[in-house]
PDBML (XML) file of the C-alpha atoms, coordinates in Angstrom:
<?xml version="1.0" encoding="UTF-8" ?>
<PDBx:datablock datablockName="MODEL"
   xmlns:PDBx="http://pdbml.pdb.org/schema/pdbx-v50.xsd"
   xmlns:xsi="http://www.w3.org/2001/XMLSchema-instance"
   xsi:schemaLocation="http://pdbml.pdb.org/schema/pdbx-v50.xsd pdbx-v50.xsd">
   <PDBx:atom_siteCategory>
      <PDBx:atom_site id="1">
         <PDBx:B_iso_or_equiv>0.00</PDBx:B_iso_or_equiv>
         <PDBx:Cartn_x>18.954</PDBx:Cartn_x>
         <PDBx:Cartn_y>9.270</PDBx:Cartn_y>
         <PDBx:Cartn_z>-8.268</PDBx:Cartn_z>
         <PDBx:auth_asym_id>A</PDBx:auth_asym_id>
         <PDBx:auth_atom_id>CA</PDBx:auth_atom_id>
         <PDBx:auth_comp_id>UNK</PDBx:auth_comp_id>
         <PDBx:auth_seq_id>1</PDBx:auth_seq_id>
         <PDBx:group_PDB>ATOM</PDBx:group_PDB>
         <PDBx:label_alt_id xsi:nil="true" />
         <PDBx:label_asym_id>A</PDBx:label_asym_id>
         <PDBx:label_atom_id>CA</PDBx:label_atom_id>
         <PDBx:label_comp_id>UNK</PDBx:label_comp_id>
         <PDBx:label_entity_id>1</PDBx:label_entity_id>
         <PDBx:label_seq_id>1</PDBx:label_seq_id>
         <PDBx:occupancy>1.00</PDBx:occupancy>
         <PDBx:pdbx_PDB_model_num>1</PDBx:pdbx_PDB_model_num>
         <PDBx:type_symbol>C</PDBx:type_symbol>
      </PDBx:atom_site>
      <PDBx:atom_site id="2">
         <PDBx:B_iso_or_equiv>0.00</PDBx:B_iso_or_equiv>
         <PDBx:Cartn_x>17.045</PDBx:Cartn_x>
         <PDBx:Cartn_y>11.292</PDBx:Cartn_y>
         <PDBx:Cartn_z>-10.245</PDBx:Cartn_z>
         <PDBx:auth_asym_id>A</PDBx:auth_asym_id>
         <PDBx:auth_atom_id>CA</PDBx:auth_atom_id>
         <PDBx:auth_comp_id>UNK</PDBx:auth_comp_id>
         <PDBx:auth_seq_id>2</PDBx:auth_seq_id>
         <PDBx:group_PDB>ATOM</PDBx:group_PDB>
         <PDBx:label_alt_id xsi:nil="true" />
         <PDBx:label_asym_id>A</PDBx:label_asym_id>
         <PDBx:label_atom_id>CA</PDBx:label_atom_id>
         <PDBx:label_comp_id>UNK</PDBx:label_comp_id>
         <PDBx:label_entity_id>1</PDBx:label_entity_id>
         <PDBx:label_seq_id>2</PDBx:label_seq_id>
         <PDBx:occupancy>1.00</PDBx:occupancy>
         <PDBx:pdbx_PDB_model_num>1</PDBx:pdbx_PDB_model_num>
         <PDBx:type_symbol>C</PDBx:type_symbol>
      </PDBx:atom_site>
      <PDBx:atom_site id="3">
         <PDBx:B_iso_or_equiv>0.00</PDBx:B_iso_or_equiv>
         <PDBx:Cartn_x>13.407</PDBx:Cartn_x>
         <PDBx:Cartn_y>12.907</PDBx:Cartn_y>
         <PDBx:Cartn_z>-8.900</PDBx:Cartn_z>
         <PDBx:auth_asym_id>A</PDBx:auth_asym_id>
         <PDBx:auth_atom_id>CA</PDBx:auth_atom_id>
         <PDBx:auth_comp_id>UNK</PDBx:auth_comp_id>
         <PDBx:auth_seq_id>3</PDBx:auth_seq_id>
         <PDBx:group_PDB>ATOM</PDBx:group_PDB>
         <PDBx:label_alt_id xsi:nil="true" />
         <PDBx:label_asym_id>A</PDBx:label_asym_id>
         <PDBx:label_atom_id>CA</PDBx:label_atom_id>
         <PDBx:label_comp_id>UNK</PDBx:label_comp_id>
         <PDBx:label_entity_id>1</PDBx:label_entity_id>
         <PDBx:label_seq_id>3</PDBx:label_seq_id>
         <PDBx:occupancy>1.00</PDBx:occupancy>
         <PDBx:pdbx_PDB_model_num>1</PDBx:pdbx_PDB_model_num>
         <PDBx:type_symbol>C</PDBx:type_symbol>
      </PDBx:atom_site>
      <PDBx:atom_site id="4">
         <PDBx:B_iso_or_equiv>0.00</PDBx:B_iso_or_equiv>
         <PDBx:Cartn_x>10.417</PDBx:Cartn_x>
         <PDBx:Cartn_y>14.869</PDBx:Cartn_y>
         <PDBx:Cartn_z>-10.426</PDBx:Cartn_z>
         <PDBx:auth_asym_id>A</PDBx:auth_asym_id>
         <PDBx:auth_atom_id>CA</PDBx:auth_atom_id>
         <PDBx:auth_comp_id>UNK</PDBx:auth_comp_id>
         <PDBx:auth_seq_id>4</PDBx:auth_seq_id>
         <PDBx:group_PDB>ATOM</PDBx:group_PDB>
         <PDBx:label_alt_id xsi:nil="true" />
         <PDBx:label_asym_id>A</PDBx:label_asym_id>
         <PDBx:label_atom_id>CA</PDBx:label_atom_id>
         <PDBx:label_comp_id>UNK</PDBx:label_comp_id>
         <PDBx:label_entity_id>1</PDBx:label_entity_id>
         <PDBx:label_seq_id>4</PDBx:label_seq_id>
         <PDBx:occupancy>1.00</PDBx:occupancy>
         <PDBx:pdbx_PDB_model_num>1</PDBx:pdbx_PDB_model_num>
         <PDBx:type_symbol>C</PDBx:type_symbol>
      </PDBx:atom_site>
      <PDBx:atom_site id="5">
         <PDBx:B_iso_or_equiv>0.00</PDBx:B_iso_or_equiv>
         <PDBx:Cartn_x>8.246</PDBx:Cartn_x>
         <PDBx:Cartn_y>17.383</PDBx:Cartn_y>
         <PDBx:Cartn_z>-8.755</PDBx:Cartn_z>
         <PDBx:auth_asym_id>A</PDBx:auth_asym_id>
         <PDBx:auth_atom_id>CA</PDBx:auth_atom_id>
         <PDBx:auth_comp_id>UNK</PDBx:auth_comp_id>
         <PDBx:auth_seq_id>5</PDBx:auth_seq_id>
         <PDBx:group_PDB>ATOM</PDBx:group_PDB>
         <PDBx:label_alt_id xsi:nil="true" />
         <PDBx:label_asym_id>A</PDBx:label_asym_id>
         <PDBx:label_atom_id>CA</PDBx:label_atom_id>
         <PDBx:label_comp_id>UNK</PDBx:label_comp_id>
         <PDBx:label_entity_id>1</PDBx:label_entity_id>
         <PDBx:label_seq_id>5</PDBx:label_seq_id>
         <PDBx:occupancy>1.00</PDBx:occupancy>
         <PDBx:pdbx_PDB_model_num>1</PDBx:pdbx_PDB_model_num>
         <PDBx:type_symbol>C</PDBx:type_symbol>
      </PDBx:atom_site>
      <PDBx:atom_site id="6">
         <PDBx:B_iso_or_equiv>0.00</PDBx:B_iso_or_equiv>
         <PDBx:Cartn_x>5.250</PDBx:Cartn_x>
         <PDBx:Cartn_y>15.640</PDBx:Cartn_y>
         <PDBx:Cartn_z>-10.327</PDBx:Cartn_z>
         <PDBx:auth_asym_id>A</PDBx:auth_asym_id>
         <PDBx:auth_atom_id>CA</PDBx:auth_atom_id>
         <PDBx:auth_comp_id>UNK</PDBx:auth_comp_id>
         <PDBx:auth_seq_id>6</PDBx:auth_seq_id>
         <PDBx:group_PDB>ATOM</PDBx:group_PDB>
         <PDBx:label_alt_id xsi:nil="true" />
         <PDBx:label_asym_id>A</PDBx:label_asym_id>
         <PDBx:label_atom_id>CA</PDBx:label_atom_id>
         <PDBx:label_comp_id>UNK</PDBx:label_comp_id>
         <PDBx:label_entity_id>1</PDBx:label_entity_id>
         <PDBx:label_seq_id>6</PDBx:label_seq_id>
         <PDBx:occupancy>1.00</PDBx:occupancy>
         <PDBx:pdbx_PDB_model_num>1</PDBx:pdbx_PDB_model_num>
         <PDBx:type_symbol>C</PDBx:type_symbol>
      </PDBx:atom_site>
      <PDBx:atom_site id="7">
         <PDBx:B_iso_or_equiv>0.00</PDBx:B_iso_or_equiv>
         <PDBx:Cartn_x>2.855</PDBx:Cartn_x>
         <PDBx:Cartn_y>12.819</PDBx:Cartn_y>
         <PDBx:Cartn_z>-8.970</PDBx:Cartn_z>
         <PDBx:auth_asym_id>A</PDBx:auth_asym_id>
         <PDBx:auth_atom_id>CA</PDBx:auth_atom_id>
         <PDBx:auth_comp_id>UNK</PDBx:auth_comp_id>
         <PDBx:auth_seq_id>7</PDBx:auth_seq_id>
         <PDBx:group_PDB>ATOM</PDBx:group_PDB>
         <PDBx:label_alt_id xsi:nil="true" />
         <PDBx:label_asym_id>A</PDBx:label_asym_id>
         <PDBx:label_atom_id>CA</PDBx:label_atom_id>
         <PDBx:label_comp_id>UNK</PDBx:label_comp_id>
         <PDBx:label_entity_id>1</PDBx:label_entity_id>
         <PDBx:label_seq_id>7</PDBx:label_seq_id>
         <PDBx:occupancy>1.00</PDBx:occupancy>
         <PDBx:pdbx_PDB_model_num>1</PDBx:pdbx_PDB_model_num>
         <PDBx:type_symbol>C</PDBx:type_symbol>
      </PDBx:atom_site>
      <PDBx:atom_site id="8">
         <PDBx:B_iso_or_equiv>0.00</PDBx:B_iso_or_equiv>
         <PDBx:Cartn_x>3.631</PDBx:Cartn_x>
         <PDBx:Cartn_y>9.703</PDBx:Cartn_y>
         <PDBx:Cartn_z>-10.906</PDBx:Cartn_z>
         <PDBx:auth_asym_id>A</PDBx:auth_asym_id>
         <PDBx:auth_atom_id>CA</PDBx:auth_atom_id>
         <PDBx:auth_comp_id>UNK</PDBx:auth_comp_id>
         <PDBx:auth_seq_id>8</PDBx:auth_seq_id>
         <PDBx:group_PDB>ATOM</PDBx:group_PDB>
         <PDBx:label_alt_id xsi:nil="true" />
         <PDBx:label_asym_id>A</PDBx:label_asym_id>
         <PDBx:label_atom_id>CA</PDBx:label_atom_id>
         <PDBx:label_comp_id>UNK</PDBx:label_comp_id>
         <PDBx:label_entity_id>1</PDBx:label_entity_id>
         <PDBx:label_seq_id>8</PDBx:label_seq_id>
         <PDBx:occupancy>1.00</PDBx:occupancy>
         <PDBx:pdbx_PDB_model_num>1</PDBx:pdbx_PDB_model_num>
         <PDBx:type_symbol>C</PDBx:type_symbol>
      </PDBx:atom_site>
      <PDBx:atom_site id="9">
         <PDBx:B_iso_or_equiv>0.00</PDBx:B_iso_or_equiv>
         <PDBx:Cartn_x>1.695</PDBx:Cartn_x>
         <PDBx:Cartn_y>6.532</PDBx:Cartn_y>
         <PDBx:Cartn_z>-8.735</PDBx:Cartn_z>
         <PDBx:auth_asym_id>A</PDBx:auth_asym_id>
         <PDBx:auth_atom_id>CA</PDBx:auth_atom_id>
         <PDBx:auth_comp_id>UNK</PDBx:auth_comp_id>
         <PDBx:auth_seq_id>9</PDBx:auth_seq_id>
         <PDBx:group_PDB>ATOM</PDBx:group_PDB>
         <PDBx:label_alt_id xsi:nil="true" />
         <PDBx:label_asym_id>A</PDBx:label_asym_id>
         <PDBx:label_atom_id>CA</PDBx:label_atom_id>
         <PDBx:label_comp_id>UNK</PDBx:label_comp_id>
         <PDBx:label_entity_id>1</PDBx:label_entity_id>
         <PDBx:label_seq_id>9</PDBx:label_seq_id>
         <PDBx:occupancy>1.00</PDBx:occupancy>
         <PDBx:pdbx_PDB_model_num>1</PDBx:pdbx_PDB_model_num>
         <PDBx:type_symbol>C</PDBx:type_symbol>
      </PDBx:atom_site>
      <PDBx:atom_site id="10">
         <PDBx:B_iso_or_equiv>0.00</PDBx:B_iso_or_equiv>
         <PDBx:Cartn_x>-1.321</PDBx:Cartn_x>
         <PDBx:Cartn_y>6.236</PDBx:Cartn_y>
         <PDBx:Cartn_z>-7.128</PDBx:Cartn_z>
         <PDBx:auth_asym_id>A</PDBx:auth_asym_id>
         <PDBx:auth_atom_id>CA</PDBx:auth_atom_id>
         <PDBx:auth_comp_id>UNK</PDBx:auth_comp_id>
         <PDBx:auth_seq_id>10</PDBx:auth_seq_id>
         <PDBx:group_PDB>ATOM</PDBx:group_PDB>
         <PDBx:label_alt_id xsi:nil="true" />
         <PDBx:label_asym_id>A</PDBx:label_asym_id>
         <PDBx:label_atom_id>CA</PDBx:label_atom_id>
         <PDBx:label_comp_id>UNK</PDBx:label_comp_id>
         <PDBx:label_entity_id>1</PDBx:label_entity_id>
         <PDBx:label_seq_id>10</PDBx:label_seq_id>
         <PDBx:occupancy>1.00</PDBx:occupancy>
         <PDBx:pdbx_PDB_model_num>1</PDBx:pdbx_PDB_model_num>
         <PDBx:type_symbol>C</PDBx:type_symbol>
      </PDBx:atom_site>
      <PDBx:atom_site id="11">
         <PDBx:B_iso_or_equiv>0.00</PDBx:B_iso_or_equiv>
         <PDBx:Cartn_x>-1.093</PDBx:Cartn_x>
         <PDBx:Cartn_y>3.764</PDBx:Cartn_y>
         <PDBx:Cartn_z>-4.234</PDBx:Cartn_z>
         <PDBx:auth_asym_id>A</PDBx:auth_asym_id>
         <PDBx:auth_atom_id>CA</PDBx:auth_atom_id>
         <PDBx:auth_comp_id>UNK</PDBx:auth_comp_id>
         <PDBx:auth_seq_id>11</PDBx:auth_seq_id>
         <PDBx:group_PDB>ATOM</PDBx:group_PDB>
         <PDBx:label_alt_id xsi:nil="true" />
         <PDBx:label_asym_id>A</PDBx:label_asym_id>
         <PDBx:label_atom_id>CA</PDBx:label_atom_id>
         <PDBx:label_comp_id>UNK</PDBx:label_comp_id>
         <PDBx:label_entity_id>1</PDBx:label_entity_id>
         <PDBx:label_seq_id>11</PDBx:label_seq_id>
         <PDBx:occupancy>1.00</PDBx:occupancy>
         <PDBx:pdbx_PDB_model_num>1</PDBx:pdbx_PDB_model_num>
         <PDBx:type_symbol>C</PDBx:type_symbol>
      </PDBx:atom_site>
      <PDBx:atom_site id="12">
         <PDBx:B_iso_or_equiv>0.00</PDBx:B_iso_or_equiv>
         <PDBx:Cartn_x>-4.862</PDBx:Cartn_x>
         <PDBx:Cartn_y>2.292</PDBx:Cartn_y>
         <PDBx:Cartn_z>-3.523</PDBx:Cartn_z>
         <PDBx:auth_asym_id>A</PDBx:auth_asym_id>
         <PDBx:auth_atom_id>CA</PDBx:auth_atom_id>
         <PDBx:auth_comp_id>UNK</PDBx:auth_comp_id>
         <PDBx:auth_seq_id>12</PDBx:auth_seq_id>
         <PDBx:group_PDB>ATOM</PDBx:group_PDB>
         <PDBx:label_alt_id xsi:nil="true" />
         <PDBx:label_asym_id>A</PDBx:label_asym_id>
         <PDBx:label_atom_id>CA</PDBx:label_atom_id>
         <PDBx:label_comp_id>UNK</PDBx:label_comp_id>
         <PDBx:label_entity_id>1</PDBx:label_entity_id>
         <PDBx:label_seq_id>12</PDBx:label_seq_id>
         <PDBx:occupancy>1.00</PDBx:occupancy>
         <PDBx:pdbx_PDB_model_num>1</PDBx:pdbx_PDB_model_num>
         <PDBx:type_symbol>C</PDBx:type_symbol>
      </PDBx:atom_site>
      <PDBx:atom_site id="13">
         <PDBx:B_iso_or_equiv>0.00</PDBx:B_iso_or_equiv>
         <PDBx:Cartn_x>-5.325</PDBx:Cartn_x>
         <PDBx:Cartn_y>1.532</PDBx:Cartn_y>
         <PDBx:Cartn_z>-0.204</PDBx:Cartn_z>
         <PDBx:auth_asym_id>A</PDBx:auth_asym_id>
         <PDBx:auth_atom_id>CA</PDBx:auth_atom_id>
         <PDBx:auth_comp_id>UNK</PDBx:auth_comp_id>
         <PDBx:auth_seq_id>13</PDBx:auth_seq_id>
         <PDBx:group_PDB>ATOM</PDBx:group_PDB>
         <PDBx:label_alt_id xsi:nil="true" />
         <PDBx:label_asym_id>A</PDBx:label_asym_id>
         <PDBx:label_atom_id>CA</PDBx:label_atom_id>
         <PDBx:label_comp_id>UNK</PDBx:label_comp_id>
         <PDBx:label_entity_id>1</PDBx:label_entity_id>
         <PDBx:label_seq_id>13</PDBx:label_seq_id>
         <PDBx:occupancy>1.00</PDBx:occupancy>
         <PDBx:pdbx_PDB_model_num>1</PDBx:pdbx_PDB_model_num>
         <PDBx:type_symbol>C</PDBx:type_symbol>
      </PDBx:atom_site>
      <PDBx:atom_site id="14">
         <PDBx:B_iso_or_equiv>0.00</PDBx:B_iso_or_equiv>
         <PDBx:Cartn_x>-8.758</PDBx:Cartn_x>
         <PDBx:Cartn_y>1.248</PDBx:Cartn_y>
         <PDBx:Cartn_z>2.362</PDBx:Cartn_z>
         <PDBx:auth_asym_id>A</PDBx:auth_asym_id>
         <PDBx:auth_atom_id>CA</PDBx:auth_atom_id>
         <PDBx:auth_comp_id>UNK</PDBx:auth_comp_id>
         <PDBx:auth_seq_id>14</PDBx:auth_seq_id>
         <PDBx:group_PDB>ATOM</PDBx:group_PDB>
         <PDBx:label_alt_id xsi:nil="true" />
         <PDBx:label_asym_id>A</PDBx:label_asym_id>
         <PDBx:label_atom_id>CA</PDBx:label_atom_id>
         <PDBx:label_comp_id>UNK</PDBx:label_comp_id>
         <PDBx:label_entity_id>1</PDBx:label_entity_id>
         <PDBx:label_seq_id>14</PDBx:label_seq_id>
         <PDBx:occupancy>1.00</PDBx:occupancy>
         <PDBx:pdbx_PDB_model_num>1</PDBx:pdbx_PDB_model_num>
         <PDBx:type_symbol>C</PDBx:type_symbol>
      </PDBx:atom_site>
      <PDBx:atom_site id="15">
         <PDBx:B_iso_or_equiv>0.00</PDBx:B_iso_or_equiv>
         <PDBx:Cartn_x>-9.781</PDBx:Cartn_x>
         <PDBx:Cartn_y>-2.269</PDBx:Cartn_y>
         <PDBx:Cartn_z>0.062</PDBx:Cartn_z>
         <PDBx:auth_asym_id>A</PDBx:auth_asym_id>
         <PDBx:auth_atom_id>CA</PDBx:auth_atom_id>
         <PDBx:auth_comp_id>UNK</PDBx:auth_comp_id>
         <PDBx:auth_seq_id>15</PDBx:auth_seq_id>
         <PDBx:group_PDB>ATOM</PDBx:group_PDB>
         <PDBx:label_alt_id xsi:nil="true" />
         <PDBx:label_asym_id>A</PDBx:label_asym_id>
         <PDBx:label_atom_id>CA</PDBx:label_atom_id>
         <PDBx:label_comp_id>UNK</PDBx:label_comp_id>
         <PDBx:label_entity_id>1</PDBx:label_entity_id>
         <PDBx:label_seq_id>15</PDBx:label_seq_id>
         <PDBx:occupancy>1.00</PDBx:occupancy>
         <PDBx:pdbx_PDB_model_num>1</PDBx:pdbx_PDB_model_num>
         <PDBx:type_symbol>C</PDBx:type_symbol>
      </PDBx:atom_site>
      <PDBx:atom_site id="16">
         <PDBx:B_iso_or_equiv>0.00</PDBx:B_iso_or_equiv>
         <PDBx:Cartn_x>-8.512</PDBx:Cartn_x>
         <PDBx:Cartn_y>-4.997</PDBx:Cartn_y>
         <PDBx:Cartn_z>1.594</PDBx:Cartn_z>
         <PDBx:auth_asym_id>A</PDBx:auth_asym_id>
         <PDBx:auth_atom_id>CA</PDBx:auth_atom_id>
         <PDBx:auth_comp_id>UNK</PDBx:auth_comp_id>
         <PDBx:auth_seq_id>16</PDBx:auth_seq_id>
         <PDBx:group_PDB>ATOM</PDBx:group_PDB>
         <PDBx:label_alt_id xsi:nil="true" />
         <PDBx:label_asym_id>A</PDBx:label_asym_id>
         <PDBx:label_atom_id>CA</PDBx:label_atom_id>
         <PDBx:label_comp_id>UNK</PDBx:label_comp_id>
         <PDBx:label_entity_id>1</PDBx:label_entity_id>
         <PDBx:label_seq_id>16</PDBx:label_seq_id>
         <PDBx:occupancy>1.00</PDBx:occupancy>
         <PDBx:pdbx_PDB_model_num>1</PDBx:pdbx_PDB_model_num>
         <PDBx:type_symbol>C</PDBx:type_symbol>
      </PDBx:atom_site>
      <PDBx:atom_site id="17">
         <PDBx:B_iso_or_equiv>0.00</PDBx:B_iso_or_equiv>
         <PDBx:Cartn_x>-9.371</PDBx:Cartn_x>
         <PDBx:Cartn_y>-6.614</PDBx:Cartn_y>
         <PDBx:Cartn_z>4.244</PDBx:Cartn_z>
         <PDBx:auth_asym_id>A</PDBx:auth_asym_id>
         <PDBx:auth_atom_id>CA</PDBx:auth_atom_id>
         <PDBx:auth_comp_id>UNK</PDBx:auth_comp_id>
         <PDBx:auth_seq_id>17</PDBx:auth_seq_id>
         <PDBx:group_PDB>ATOM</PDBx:group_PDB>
         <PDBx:label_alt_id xsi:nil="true" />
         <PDBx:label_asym_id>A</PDBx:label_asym_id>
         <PDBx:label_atom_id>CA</PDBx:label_atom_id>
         <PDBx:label_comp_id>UNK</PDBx:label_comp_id>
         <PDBx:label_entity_id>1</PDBx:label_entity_id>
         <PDBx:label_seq_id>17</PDBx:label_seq_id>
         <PDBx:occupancy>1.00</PDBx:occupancy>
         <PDBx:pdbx_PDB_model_num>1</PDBx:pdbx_PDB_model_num>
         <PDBx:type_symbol>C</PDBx:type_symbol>
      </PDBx:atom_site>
      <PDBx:atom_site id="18">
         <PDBx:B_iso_or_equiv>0.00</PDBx:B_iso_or_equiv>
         <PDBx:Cartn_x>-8.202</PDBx:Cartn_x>
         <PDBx:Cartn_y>-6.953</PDBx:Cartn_y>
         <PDBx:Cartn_z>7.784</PDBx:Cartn_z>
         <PDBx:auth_asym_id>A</PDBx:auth_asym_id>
         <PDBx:auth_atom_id>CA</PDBx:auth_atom_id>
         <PDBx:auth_comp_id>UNK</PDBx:auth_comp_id>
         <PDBx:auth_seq_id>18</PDBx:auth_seq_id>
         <PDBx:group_PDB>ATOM</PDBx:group_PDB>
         <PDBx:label_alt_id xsi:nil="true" />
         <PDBx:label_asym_id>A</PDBx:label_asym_id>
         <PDBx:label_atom_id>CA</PDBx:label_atom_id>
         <PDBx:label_comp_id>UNK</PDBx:label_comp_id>
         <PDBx:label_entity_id>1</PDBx:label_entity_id>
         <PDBx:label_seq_id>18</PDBx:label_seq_id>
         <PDBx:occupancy>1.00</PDBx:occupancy>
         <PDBx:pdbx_PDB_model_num>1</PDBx:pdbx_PDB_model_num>
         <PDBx:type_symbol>C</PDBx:type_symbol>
      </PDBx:atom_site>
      <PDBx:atom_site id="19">
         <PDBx:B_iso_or_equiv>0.00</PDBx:B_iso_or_equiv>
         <PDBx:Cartn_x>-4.799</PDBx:Cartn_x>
         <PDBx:Cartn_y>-8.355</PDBx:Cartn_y>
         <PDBx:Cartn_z>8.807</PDBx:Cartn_z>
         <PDBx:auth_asym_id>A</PDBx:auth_asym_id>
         <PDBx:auth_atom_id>CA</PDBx:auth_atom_id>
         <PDBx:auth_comp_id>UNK</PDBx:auth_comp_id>
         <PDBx:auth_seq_id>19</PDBx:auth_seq_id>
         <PDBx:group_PDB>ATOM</PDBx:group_PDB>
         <PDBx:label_alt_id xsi:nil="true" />
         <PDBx:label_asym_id>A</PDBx:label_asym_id>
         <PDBx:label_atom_id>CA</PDBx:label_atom_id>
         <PDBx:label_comp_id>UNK</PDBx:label_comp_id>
         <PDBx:label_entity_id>1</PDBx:label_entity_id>
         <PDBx:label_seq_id>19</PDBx:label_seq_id>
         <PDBx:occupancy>1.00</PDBx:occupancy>
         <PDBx:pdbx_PDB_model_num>1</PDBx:pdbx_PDB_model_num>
         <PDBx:type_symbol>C</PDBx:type_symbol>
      </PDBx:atom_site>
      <PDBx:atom_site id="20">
         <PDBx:B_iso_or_equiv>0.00</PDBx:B_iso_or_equiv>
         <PDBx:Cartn_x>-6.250</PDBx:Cartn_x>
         <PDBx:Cartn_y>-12.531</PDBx:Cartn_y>
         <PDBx:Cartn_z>9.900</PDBx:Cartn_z>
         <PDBx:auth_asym_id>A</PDBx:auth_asym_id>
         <PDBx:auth_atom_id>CA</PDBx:auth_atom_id>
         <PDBx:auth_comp_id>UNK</PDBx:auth_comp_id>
         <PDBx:auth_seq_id>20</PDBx:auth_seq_id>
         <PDBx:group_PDB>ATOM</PDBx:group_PDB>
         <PDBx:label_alt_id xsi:nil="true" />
         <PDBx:label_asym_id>A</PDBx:label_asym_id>
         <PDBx:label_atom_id>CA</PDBx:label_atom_id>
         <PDBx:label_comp_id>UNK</PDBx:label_comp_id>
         <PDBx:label_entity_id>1</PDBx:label_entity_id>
         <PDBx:label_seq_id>20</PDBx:label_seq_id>
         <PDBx:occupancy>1.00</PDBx:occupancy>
         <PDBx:pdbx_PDB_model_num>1</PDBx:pdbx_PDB_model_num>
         <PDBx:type_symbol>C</PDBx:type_symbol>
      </PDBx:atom_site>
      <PDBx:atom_site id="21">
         <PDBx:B_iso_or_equiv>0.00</PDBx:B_iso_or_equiv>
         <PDBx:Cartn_x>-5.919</PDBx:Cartn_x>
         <PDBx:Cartn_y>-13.458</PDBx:Cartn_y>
         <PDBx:Cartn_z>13.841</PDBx:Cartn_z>
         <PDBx:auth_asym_id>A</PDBx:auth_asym_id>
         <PDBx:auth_atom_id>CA</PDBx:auth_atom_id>
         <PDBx:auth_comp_id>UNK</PDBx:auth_comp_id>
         <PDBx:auth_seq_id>21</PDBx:auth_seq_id>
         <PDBx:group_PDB>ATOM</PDBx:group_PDB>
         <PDBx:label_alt_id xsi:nil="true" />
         <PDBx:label_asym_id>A</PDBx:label_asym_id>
         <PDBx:label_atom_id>CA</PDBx:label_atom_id>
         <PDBx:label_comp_id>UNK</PDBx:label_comp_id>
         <PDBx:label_entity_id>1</PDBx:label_entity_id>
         <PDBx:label_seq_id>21</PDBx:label_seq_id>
         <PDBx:occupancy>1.00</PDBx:occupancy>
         <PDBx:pdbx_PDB_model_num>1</PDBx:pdbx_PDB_model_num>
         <PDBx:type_symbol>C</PDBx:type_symbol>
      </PDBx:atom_site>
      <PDBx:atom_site id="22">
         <PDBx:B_iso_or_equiv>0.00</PDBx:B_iso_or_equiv>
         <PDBx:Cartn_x>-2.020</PDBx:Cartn_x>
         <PDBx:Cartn_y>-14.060</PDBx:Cartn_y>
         <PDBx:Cartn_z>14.737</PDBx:Cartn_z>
         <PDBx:auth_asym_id>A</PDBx:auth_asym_id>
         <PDBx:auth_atom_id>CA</PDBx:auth_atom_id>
         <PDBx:auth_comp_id>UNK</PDBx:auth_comp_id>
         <PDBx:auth_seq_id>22</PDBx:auth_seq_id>
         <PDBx:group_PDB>ATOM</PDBx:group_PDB>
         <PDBx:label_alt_id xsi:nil="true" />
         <PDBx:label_asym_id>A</PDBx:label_asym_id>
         <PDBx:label_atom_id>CA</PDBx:label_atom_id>
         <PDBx:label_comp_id>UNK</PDBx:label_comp_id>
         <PDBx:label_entity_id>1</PDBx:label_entity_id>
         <PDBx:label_seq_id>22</PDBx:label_seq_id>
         <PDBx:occupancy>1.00</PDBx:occupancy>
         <PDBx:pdbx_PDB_model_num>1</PDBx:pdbx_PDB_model_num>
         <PDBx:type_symbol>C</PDBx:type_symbol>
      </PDBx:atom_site>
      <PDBx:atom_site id="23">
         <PDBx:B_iso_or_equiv>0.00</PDBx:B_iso_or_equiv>
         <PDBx:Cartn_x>-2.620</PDBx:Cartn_x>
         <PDBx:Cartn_y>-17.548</PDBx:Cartn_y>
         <PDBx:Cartn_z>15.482</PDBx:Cartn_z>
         <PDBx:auth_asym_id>A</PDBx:auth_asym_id>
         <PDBx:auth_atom_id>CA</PDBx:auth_atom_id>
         <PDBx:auth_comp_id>UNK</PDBx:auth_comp_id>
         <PDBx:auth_seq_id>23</PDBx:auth_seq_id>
         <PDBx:group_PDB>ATOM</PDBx:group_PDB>
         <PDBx:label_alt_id xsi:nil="true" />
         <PDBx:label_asym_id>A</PDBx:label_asym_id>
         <PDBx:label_atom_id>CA</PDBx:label_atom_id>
         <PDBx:label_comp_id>UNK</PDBx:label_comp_id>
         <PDBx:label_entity_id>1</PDBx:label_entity_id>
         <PDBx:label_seq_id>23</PDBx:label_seq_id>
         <PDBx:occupancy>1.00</PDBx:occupancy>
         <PDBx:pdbx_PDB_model_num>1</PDBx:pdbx_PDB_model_num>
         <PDBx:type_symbol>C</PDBx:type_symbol>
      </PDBx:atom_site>
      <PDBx:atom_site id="24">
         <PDBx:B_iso_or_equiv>0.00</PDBx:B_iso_or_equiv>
         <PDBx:Cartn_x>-2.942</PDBx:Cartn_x>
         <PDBx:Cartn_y>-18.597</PDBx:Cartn_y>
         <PDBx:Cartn_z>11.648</PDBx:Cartn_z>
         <PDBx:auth_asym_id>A</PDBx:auth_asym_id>
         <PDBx:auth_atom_id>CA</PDBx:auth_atom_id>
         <PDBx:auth_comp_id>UNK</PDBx:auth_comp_id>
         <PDBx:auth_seq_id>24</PDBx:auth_seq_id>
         <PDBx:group_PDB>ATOM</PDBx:group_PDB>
         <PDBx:label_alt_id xsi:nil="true" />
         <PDBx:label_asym_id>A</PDBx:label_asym_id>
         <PDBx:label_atom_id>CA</PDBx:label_atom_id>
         <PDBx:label_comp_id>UNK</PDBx:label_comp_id>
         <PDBx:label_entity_id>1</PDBx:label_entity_id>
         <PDBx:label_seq_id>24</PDBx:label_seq_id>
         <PDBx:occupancy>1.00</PDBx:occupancy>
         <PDBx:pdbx_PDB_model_num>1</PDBx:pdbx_PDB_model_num>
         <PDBx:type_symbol>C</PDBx:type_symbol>
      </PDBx:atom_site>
      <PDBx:atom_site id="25">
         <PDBx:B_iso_or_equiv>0.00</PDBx:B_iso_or_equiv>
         <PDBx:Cartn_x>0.275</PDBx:Cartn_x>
         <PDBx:Cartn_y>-20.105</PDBx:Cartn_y>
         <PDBx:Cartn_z>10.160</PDBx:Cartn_z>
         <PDBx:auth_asym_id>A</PDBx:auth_asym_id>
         <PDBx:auth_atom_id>CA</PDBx:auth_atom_id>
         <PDBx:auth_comp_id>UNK</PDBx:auth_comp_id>
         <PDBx:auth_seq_id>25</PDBx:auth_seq_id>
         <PDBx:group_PDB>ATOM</PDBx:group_PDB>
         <PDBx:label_alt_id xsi:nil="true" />
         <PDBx:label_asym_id>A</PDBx:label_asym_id>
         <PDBx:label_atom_id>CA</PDBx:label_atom_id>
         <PDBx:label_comp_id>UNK</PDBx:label_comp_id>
         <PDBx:label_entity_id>1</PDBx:label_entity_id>
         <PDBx:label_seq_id>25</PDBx:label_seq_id>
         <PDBx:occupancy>1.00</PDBx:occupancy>
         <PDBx:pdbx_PDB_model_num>1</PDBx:pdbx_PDB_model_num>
         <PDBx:type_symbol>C</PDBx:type_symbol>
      </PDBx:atom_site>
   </PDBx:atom_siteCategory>
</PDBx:datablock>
């Protein structure tokens, strides 16, 4: 595949909000 040296995406991340308790179906 083909690849640029540029930045093309901007992932967001530090917004959501915490992973619910394992017991949850």
């Amino acid at each position: 595949f083909a690849v640029v040296n540029d930045v093309t995406y901007a992932y967001r991340h530090n917004h959501k909000s915490p992973v619910s308790s394992i017991g949850d179906s």
